[in-house]
PDB file of N, CA and C in Angstrom:
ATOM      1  N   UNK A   1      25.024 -14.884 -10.414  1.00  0.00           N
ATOM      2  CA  UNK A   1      24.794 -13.790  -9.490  1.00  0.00           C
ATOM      3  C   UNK A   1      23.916 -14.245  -8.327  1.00  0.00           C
ATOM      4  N   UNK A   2      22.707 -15.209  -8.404  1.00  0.00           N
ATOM      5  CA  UNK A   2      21.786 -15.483  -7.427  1.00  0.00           C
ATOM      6  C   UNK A   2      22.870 -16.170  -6.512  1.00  0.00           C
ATOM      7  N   UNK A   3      23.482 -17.650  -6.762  1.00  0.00           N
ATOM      8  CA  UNK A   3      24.561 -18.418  -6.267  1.00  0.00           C
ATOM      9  C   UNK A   3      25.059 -17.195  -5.370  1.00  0.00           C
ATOM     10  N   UNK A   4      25.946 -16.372  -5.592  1.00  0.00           N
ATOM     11  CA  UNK A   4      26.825 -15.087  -4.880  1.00  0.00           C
ATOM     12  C   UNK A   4      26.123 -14.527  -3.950  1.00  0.00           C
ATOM     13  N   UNK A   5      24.508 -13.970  -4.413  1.00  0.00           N
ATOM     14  CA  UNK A   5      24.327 -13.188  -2.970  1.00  0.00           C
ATOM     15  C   UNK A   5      23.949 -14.520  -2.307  1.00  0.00           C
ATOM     16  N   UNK A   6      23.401 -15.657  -2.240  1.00  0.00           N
ATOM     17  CA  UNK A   6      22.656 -16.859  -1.410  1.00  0.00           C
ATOM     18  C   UNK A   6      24.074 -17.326  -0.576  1.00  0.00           C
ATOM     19  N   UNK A   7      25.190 -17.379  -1.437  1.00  0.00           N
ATOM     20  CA  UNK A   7      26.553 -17.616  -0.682  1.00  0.00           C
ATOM     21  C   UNK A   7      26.819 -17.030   0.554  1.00  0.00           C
ATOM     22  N   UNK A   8      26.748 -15.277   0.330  1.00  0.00           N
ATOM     23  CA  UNK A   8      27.264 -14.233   0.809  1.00  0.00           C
ATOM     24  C   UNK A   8      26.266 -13.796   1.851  1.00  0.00           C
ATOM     25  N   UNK A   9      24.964 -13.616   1.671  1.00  0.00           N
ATOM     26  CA  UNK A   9      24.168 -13.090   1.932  1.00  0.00           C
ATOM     27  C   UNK A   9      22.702 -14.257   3.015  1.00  0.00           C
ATOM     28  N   UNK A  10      23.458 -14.846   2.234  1.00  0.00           N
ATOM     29  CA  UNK A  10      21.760 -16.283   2.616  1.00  0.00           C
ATOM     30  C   UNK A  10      20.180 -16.191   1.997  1.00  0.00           C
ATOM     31  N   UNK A  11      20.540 -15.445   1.137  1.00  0.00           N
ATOM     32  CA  UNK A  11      19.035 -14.937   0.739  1.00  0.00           C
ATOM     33  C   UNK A  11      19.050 -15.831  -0.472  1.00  0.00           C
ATOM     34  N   UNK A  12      17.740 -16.397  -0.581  1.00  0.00           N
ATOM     35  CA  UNK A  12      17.491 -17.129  -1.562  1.00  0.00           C
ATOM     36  C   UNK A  12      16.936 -16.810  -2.925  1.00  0.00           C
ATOM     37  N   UNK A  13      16.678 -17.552  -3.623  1.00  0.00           N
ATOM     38  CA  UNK A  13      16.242 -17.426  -5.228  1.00  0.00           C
ATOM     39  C   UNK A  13      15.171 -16.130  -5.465  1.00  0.00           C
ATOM     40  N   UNK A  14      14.113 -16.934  -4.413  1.00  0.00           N
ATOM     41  CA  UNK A  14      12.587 -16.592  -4.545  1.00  0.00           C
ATOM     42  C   UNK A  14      12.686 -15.211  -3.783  1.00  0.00           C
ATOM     43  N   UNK A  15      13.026 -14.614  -2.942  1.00  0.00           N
ATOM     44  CA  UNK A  15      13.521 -14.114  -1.976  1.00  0.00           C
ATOM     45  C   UNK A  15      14.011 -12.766  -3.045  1.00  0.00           C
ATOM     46  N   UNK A  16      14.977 -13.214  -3.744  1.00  0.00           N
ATOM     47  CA  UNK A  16      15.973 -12.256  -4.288  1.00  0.00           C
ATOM     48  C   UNK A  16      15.023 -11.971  -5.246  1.00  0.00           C
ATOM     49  N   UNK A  17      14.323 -12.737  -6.356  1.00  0.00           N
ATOM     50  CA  UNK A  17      13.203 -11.930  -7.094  1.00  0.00           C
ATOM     51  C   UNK A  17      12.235 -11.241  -6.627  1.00  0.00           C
ATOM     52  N   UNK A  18      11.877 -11.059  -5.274  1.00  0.00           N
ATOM     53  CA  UNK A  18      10.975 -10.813  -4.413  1.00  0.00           C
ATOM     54  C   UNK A  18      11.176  -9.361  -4.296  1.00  0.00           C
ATOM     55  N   UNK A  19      13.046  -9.080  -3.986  1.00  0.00           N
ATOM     56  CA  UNK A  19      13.321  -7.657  -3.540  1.00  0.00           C
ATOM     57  C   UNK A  19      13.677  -6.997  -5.195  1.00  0.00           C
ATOM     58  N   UNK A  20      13.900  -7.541  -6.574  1.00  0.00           N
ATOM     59  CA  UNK A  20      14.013  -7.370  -7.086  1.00  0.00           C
ATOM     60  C   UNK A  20      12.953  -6.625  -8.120  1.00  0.00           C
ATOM     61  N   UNK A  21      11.777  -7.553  -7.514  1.00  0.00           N
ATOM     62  CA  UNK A  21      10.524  -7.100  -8.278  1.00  0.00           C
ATOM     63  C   UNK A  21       9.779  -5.470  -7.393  1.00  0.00           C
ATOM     64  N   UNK A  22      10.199  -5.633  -5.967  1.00  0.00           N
ATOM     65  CA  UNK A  22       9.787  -4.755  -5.304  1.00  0.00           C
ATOM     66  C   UNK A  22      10.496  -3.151  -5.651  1.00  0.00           C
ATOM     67  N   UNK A  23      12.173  -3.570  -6.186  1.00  0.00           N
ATOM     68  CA  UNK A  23      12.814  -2.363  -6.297  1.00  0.00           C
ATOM     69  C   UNK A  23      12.249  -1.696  -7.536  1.00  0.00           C
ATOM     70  N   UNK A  24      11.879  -2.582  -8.183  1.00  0.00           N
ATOM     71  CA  UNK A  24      11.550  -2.016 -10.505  1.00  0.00           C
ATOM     72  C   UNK A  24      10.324  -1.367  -9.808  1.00  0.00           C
ATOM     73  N   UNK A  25       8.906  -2.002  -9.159  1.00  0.00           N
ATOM     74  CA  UNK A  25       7.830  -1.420  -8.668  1.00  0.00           C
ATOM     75  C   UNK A  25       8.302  -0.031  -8.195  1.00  0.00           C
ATOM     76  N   UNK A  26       9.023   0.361  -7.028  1.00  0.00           N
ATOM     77  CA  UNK A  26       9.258   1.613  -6.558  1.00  0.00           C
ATOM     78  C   UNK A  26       9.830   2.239  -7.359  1.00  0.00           C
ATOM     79  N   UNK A  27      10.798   2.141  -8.374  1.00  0.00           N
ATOM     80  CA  UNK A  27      10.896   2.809  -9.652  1.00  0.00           C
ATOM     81  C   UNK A  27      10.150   3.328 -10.663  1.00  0.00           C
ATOM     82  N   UNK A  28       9.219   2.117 -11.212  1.00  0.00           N
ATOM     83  CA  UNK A  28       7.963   2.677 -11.821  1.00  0.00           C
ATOM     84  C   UNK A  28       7.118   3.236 -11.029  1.00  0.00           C
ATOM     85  N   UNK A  29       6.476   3.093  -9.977  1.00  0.00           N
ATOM     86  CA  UNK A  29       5.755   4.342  -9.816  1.00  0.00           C
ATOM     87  C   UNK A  29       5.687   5.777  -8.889  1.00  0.00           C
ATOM     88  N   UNK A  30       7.297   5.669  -8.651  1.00  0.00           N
ATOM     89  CA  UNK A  30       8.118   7.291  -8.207  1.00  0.00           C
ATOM     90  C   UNK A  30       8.411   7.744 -10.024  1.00  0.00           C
ATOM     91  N   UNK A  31       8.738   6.650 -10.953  1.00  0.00           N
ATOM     92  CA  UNK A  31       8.673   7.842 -12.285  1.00  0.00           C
ATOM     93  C   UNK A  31       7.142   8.071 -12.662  1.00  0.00           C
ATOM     94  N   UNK A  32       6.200   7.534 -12.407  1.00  0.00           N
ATOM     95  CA  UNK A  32       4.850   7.810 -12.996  1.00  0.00           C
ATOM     96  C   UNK A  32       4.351   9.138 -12.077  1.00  0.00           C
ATOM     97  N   UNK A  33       4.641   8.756 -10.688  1.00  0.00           N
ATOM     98  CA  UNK A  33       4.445  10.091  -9.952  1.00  0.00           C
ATOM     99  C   UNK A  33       5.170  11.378 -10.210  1.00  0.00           C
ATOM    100  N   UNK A  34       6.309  11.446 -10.736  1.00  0.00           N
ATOM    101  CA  UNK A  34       6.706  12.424 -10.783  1.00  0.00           C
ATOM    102  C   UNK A  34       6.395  13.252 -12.503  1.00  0.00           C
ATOM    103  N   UNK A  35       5.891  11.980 -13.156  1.00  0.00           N
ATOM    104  CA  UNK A  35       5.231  12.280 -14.723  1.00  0.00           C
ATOM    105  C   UNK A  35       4.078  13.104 -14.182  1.00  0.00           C
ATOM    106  N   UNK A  36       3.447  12.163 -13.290  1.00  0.00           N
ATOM    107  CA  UNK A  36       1.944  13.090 -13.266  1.00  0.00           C
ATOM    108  C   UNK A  36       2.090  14.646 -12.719  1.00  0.00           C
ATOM    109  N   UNK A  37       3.093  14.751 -11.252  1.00  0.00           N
ATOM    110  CA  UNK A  37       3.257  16.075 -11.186  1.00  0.00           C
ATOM    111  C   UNK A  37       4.046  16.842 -11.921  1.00  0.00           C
ATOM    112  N   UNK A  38       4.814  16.506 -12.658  1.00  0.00           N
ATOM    113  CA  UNK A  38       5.341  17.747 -13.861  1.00  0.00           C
ATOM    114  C   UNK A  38       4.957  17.947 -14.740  1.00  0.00           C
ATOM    115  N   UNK A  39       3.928  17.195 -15.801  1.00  0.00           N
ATOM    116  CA  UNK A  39       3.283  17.471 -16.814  1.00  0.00           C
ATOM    117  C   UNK A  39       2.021  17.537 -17.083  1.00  0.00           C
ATOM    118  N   UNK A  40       1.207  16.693 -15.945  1.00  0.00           N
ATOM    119  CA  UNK A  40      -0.103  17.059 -16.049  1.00  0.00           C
ATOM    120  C   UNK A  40      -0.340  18.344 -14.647  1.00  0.00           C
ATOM    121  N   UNK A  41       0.012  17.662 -13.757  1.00  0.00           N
ATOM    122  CA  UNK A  41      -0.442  18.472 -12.728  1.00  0.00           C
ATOM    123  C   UNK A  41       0.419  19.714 -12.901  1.00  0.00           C
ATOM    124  N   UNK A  42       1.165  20.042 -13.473  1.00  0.00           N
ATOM    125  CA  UNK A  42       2.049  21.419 -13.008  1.00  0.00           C
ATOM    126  C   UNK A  42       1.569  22.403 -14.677  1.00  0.00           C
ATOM    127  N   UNK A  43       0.761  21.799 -15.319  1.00  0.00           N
ATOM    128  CA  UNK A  43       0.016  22.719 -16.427  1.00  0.00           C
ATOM    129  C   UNK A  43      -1.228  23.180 -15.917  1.00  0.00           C
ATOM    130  N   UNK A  44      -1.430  23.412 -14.379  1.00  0.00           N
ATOM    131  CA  UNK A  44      -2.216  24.258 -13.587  1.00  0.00           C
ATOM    132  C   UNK A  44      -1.963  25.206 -12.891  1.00  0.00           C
ATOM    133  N   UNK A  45      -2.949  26.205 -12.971  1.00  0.00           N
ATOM    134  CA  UNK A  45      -2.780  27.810 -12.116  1.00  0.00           C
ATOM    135  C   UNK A  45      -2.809  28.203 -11.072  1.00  0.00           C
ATOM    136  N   UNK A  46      -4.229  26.923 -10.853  1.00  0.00           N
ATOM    137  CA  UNK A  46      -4.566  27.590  -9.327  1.00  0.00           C
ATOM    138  C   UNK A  46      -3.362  26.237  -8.285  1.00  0.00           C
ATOM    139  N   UNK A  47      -2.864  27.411  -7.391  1.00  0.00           N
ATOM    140  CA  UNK A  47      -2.104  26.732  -5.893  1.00  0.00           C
ATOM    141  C   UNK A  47      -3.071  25.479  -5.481  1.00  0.00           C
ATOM    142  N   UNK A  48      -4.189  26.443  -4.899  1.00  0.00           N
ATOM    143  CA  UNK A  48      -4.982  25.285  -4.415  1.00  0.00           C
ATOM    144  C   UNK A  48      -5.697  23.584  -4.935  1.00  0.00           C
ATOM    145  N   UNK A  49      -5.267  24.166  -6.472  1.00  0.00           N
ATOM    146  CA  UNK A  49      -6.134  23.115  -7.092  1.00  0.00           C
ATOM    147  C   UNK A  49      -4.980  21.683  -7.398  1.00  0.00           C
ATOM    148  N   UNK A  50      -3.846  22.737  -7.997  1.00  0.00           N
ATOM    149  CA  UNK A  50      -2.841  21.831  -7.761  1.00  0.00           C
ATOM    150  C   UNK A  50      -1.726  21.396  -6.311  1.00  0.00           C
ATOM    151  N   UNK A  51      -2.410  21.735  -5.233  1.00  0.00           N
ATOM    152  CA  UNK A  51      -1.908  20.580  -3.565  1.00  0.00           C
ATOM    153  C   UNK A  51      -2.990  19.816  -3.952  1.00  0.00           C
ATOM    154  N   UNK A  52      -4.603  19.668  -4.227  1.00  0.00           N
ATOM    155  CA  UNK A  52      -5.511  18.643  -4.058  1.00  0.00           C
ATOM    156  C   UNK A  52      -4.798  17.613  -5.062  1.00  0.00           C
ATOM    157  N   UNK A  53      -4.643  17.634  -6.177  1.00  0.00           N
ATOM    158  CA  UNK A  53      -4.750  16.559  -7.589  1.00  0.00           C
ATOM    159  C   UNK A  53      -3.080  16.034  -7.147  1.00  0.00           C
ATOM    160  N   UNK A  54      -2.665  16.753  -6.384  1.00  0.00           N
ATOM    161  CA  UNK A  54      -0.538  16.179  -5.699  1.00  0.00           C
ATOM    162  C   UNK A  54      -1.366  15.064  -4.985  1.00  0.00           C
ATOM    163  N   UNK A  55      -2.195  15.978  -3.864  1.00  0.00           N
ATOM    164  CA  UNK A  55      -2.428  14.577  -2.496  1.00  0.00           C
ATOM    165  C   UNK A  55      -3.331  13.622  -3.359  1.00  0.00           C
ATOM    166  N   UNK A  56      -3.978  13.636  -4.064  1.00  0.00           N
ATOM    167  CA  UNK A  56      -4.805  12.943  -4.884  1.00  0.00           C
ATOM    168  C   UNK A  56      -3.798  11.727  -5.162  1.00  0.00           C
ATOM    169  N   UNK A  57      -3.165  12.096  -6.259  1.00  0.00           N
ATOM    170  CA  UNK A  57      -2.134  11.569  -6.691  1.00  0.00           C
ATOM    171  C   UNK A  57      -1.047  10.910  -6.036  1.00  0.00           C
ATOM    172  N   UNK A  58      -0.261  11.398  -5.140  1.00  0.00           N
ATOM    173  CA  UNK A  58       0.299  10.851  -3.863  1.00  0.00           C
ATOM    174  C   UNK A  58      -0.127   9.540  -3.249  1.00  0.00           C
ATOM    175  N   UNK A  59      -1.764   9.978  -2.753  1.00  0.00           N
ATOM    176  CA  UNK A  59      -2.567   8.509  -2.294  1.00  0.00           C
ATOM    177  C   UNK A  59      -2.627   7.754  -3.095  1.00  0.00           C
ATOM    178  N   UNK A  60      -3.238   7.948  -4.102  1.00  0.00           N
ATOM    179  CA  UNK A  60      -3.380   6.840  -5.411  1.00  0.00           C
ATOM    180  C   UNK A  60      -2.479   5.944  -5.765  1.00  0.00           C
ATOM    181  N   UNK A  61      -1.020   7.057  -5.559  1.00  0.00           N
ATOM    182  CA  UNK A  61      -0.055   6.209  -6.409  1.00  0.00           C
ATOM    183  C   UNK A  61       0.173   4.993  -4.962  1.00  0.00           C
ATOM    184  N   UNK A  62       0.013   5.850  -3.680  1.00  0.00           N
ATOM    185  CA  UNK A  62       0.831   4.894  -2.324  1.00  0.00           C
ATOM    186  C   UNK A  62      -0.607   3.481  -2.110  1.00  0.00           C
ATOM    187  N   UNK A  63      -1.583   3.806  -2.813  1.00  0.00           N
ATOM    188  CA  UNK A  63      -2.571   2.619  -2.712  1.00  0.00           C
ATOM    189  C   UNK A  63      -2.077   1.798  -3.403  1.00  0.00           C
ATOM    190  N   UNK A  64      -2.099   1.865  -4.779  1.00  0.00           N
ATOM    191  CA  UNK A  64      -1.559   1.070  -6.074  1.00  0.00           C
ATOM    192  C   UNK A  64      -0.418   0.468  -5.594  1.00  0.00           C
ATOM    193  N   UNK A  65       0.415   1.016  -4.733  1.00  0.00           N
ATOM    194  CA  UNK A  65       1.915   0.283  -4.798  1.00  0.00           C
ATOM    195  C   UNK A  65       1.572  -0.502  -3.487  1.00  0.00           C
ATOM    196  N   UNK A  66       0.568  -0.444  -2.156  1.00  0.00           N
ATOM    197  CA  UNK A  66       0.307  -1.106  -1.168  1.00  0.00           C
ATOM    198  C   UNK A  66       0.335  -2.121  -1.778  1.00  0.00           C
ATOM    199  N   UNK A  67      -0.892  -2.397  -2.384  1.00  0.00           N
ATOM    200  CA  UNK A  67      -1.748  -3.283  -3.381  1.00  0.00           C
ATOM    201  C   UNK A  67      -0.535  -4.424  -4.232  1.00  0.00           C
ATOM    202  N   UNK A  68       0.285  -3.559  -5.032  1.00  0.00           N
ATOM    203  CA  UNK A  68       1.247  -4.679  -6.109  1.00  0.00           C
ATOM    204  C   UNK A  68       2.061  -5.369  -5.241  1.00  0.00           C
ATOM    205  N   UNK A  69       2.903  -4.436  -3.845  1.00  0.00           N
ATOM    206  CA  UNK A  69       3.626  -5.315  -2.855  1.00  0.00           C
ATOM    207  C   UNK A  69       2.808  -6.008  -2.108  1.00  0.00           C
ATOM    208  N   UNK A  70       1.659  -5.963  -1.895  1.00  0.00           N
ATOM    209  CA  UNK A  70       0.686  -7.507  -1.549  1.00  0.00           C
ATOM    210  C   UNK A  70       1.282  -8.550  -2.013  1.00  0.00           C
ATOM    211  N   UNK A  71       0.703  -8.305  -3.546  1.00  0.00           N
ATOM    212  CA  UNK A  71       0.899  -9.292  -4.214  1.00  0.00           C
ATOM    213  C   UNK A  71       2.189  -9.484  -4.769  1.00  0.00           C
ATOM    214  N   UNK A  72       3.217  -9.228  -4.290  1.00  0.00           N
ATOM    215  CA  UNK A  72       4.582  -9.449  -5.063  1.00  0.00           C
ATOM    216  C   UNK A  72       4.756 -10.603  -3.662  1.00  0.00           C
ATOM    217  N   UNK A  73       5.303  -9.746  -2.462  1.00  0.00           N
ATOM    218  CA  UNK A  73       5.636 -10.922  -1.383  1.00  0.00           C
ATOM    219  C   UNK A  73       4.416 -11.699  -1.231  1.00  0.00           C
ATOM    220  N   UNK A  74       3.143 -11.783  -1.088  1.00  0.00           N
ATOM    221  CA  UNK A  74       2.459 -12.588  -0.446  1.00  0.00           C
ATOM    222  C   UNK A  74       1.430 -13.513  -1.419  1.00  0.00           C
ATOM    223  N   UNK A  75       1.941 -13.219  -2.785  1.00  0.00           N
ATOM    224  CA  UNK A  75       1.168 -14.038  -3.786  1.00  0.00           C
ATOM    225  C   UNK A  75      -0.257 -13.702  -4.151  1.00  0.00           C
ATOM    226  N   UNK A  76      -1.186 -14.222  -2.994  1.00  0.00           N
ATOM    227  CA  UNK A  76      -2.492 -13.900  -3.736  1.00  0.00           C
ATOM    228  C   UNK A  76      -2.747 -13.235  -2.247  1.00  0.00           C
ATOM    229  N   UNK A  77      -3.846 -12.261  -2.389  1.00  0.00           N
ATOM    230  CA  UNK A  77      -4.442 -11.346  -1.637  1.00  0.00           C
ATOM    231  C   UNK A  77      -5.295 -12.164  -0.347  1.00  0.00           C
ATOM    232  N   UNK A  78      -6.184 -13.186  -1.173  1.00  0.00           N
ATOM    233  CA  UNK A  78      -6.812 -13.664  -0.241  1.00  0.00           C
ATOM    234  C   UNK A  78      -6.828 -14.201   1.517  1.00  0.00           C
ATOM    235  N   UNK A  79      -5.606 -14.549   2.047  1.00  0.00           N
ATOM    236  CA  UNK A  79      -5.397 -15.329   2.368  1.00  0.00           C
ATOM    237  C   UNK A  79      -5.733 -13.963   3.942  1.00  0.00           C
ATOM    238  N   UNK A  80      -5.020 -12.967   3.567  1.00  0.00           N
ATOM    239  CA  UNK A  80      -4.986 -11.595   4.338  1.00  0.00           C
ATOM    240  C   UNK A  80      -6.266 -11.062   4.206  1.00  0.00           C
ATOM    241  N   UNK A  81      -6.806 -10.931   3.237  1.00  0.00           N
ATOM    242  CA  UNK A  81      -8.500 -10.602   3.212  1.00  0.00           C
ATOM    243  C   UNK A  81      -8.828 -11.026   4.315  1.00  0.00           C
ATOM    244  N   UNK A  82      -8.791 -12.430   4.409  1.00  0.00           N
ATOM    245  CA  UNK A  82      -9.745 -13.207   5.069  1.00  0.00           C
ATOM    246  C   UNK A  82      -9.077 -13.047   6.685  1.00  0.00           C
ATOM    247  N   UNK A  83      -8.401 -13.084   6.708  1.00  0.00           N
ATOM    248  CA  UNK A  83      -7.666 -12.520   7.979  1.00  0.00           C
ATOM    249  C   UNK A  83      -8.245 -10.974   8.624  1.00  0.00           C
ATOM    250  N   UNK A  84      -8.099 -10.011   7.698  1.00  0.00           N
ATOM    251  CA  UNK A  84      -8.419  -8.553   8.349  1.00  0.00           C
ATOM    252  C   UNK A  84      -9.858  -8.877   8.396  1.00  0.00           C
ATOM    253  N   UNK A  85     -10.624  -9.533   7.679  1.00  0.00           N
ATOM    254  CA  UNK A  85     -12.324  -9.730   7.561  1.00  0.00           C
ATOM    255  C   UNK A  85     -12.342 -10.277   8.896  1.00  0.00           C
ATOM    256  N   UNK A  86     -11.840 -11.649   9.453  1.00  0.00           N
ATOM    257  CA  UNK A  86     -11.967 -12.334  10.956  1.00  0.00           C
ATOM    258  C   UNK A  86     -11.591 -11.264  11.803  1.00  0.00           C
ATOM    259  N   UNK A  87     -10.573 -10.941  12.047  1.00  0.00           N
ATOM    260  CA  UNK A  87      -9.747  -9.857  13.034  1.00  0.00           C
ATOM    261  C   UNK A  87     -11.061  -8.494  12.973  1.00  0.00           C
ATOM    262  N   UNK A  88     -11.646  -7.759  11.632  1.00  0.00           N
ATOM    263  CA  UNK A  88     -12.801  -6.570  12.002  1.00  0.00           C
ATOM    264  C   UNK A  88     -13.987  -7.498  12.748  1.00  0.00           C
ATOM    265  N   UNK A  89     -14.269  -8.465  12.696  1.00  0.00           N
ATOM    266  CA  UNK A  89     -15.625  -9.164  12.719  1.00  0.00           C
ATOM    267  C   UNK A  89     -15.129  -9.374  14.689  1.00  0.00           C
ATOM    268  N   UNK A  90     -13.763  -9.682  14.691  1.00  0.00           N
ATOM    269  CA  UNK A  90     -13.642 -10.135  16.100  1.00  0.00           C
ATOM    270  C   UNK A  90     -13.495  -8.420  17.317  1.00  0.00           C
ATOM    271  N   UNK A  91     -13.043  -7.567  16.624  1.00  0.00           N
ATOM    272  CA  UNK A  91     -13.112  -6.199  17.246  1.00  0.00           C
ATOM    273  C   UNK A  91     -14.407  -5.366  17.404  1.00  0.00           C
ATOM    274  N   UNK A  92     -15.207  -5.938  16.104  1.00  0.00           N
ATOM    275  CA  UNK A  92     -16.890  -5.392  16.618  1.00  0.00           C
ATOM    276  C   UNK A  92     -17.363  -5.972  17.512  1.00  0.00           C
ATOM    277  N   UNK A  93     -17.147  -7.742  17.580  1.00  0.00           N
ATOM    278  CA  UNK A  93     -17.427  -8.468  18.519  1.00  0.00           C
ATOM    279  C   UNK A  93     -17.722  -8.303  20.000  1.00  0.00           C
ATOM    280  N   UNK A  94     -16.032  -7.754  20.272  1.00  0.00           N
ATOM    281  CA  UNK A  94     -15.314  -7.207  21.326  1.00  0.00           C
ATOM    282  C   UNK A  94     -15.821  -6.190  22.114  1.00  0.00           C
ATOM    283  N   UNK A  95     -15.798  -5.018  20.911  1.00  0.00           N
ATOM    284  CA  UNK A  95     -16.461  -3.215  21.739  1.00  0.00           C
ATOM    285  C   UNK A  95     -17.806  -3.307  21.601  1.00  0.00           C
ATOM    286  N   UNK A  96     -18.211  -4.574  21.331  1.00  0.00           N
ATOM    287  CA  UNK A  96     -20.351  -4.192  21.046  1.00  0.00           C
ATOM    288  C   UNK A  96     -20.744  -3.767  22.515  1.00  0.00           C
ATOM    289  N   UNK A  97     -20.843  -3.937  23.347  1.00  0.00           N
ATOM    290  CA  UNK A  97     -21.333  -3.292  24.612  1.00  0.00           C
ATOM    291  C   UNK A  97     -20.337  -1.756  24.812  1.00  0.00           C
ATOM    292  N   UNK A  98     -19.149  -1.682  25.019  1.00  0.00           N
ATOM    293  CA  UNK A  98     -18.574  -0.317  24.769  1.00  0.00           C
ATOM    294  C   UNK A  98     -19.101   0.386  24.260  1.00  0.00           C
ATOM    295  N   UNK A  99     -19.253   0.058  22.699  1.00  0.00           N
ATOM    296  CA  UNK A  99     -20.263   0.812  21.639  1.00  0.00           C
ATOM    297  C   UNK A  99     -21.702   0.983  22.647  1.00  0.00           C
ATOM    298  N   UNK A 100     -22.550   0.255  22.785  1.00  0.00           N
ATOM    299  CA  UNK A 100     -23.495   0.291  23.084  1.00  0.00           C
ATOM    300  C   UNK A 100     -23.849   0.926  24.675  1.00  0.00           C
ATOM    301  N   UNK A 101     -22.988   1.149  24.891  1.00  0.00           N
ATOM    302  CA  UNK A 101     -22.540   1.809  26.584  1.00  0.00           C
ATOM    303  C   UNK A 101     -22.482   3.575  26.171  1.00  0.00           C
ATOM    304  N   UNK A 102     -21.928   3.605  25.051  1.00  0.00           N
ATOM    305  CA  UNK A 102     -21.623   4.872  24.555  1.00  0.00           C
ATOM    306  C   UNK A 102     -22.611   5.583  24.132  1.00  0.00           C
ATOM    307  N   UNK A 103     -23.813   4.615  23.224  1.00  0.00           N
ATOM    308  CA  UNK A 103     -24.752   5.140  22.143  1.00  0.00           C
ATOM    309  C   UNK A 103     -25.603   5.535  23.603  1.00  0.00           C
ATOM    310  N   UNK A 104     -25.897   4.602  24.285  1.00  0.00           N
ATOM    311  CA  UNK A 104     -26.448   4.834  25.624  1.00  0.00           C
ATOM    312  C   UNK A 104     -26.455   6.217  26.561  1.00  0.00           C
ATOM    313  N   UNK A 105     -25.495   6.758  26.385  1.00  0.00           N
ATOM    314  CA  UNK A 105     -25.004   7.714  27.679  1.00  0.00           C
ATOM    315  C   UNK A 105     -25.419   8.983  26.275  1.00  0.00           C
ATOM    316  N   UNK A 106     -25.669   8.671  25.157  1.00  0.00           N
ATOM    317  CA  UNK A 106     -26.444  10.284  24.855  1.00  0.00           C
ATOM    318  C   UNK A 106     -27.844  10.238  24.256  1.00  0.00           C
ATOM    319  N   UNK A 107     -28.279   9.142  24.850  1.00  0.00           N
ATOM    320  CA  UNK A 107     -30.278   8.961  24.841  1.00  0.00           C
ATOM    321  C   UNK A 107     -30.263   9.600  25.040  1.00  0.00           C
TER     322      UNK A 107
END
């Protein structure tokens, strides 16, 4: 089967486990999300209480899955850490007088 789509397709080995591992991920946790809102979250009364513990839940689950597709395509985390860490360090860099132009104008 790999041979066929790499034939057909050009996509390779690593590649094809890549979208493979990504599709089972979005499977498991659209069924865990939808576990949590039908059986825990929907054995609640109040409206309001159950939209908070949905968006709760919602975020949680869309962090967790940011997080595993990190690490599915890009292996180890670090490499991007250290990247968004240079890139914030170079944008404070950047607006420090802006900033300080700003804090300025409401002495």
């Amino acid at each position: 089967m790999s041979n066929f789509i790499y034939r057909y397709l050009g996509i390779d080995a690593a590649t094809q486990m890549k979208i493979l591992s990504t599709l089972i991920l979005f499977l498991i946790l659209s069924f865990i999300y939808r576990f949590i809102i039908k059986y825990i979250i929907g054995r609640l009364d109040d409206v309001k209480l159950k939209y908070q513990w949905r968006k709760i839940a919602l975020y949680l689950n869309a962090f967790i899955g940011f997080f595993l597709l990190l690490r599915i395509w890009f292996g180890t985390i670090q490499g991007l850490t250290t990247y968004l860490g240079l890139l914030s360090a170079g944008v404070a860099i950047a607006f420090k007088d802006p900033l300080v132009n700003l804090g300025g104008c409401f002495l």
